[in-house]
N, C-alpha and C. Protein backbone atom coordinates (compact mmCIF):
# COMPACT_ATOMS: atom_id res chain seq x y z
N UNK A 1 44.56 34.75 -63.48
CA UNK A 1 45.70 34.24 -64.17
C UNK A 1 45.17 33.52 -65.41
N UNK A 2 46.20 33.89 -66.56
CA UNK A 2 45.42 33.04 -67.63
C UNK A 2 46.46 32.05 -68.36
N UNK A 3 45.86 31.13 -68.27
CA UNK A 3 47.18 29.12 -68.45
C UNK A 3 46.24 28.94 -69.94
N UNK A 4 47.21 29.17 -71.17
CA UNK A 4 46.67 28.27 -72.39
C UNK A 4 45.36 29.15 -72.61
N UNK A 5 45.00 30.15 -72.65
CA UNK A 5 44.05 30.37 -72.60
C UNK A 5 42.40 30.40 -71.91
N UNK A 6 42.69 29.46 -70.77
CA UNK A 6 41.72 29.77 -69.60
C UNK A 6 42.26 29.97 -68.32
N UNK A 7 41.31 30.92 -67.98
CA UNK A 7 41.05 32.10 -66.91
C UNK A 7 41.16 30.91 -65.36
N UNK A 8 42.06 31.14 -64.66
CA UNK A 8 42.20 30.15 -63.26
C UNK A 8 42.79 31.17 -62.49
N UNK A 9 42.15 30.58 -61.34
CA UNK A 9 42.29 31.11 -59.79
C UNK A 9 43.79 30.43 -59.36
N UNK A 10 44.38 31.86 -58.59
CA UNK A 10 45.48 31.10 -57.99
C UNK A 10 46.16 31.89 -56.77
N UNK A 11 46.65 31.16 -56.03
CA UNK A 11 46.94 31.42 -54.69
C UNK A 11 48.46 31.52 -54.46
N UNK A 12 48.65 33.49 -54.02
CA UNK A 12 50.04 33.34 -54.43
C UNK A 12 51.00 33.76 -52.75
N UNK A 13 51.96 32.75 -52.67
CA UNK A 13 52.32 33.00 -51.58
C UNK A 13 53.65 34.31 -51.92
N UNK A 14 53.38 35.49 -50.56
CA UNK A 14 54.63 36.43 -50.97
C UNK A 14 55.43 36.79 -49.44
N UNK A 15 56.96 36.72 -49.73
CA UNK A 15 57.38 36.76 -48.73
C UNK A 15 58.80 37.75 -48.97
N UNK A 16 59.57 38.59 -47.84
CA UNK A 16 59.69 39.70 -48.24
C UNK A 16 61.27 39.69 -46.99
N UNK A 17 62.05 40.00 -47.52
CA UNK A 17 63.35 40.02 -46.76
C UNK A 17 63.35 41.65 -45.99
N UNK A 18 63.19 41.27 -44.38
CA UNK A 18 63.57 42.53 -43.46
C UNK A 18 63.77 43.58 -43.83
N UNK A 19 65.45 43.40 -44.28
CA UNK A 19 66.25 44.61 -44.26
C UNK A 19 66.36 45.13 -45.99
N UNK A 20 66.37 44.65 -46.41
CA UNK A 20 66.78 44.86 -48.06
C UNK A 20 64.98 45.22 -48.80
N UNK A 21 64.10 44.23 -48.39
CA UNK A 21 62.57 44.28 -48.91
C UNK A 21 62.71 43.70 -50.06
N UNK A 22 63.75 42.81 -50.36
CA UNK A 22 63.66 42.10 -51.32
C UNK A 22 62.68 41.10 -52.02
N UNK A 23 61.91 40.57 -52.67
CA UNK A 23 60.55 40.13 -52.33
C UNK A 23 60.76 38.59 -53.35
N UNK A 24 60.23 37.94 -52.44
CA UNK A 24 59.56 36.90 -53.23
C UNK A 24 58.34 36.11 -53.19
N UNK A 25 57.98 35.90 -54.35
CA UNK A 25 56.30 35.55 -54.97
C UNK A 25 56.38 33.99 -55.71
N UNK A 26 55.37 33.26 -55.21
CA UNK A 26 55.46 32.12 -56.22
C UNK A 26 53.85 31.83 -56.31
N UNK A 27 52.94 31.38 -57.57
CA UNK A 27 51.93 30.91 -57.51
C UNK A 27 51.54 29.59 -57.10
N UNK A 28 50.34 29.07 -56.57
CA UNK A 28 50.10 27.95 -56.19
C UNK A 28 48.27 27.92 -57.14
N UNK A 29 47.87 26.60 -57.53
CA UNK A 29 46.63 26.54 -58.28
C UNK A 29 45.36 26.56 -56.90
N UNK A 30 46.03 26.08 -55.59
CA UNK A 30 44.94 26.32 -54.76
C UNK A 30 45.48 26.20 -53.11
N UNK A 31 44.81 27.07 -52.29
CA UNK A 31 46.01 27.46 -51.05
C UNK A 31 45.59 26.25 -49.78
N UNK A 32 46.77 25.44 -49.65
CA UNK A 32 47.01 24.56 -48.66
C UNK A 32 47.90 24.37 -47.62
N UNK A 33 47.99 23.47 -46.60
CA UNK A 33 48.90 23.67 -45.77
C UNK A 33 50.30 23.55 -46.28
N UNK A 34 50.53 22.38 -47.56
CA UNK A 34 51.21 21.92 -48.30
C UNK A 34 52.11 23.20 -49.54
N UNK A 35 51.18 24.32 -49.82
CA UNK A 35 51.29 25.58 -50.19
C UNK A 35 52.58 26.19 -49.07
N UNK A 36 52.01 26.20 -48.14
CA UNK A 36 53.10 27.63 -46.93
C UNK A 36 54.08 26.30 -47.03
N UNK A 37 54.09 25.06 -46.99
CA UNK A 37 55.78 24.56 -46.47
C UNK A 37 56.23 24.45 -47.61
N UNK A 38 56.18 24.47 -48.59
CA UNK A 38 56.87 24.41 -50.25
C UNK A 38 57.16 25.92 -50.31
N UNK A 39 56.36 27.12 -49.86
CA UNK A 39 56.75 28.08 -50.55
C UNK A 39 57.90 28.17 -49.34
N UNK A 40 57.80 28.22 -47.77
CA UNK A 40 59.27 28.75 -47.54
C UNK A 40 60.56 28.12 -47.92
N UNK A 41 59.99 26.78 -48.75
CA UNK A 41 61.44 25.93 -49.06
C UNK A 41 61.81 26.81 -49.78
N UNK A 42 60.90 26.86 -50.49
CA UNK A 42 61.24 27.43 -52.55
C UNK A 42 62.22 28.97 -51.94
N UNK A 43 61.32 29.62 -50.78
CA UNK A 43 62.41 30.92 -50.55
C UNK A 43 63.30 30.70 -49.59
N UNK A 44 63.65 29.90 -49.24
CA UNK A 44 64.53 29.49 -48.33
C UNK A 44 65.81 29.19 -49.34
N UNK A 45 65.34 28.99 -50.63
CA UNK A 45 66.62 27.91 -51.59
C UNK A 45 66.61 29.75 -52.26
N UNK A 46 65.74 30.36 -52.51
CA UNK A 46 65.94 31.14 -53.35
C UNK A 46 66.68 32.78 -52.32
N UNK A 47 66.47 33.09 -50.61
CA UNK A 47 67.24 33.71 -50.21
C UNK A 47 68.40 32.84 -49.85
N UNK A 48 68.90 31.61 -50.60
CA UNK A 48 69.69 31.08 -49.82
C UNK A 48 69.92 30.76 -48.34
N UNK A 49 69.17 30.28 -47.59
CA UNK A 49 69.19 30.67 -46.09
C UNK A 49 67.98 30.77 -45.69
N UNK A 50 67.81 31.16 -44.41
CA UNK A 50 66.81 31.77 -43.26
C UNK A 50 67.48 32.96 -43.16
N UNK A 51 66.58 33.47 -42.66
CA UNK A 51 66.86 34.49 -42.00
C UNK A 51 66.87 35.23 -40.77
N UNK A 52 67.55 35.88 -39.60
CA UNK A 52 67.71 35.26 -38.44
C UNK A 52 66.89 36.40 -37.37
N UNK A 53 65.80 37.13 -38.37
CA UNK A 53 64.91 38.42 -38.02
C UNK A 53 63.93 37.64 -39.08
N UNK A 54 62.60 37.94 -38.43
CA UNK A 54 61.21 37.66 -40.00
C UNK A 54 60.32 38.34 -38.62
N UNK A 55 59.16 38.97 -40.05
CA UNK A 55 57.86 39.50 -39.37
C UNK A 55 57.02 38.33 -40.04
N UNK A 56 55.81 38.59 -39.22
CA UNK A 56 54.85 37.57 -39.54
C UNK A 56 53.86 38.20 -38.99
N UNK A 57 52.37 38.56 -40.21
CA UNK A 57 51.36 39.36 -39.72
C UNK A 57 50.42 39.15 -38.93
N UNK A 58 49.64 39.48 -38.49
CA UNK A 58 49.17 39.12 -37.56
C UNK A 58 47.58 38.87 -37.92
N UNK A 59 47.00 38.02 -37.79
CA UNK A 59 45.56 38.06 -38.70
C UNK A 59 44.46 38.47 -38.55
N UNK A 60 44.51 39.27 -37.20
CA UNK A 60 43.60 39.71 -36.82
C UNK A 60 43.66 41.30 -36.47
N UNK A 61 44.84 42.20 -36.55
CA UNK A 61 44.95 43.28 -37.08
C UNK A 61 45.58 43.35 -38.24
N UNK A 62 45.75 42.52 -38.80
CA UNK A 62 46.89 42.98 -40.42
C UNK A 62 48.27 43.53 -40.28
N UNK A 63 48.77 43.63 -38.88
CA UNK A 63 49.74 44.54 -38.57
C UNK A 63 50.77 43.42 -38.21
N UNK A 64 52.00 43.64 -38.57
CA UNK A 64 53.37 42.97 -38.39
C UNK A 64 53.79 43.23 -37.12
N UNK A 65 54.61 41.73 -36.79
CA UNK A 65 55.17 41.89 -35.40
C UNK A 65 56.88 41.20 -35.90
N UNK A 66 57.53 41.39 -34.79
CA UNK A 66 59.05 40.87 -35.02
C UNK A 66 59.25 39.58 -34.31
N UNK A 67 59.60 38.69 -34.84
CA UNK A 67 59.87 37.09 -33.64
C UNK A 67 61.66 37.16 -34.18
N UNK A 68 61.89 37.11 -33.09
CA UNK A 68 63.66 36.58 -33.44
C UNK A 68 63.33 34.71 -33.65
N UNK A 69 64.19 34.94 -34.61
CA UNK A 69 64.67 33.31 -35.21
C UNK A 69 65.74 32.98 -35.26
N UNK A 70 66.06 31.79 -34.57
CA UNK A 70 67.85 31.33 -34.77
C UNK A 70 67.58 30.43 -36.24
N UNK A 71 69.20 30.99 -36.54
CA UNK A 71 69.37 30.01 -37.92
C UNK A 71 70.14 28.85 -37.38
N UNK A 72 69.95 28.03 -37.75
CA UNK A 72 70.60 26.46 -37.72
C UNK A 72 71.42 25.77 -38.78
């Protein structure tokens, strides 16, 4: 990524709606725990909502699984 003219590292969280694959991306300057709870706010405000189906990969095959989620 390039800010003003120098070259920086950045850590981008991406998250991706079920049924539609609608996607959203936001950058972060460096990846923290503080990173994953800001970005699902940021897509939480930006799908409006939760959502009441999400995959979440799995890190040790790379492969997606389904958790049902209640919305509140």
């Amino acid at each position: 990524m390039d800010i003003d003219g120098v070259t920086t590292m950045a850590k981008v969280a991406h998250m991706r709606l079920c049924h539609s694959r609608m996607p959203f991306l936001r950058a972060y300057p460096r990846e923290a725990q503080e990173m994953v709870f800001d970005a699902h706010e940021k897509a939480f405000q930006f799908f409006k909502g939760a959502c009441q189906r999400r995959s979440m990969p799995c890190s040790s095959t790379r492969s997606g699984r389904s958790i049902a989620a209640s919305c509140s």
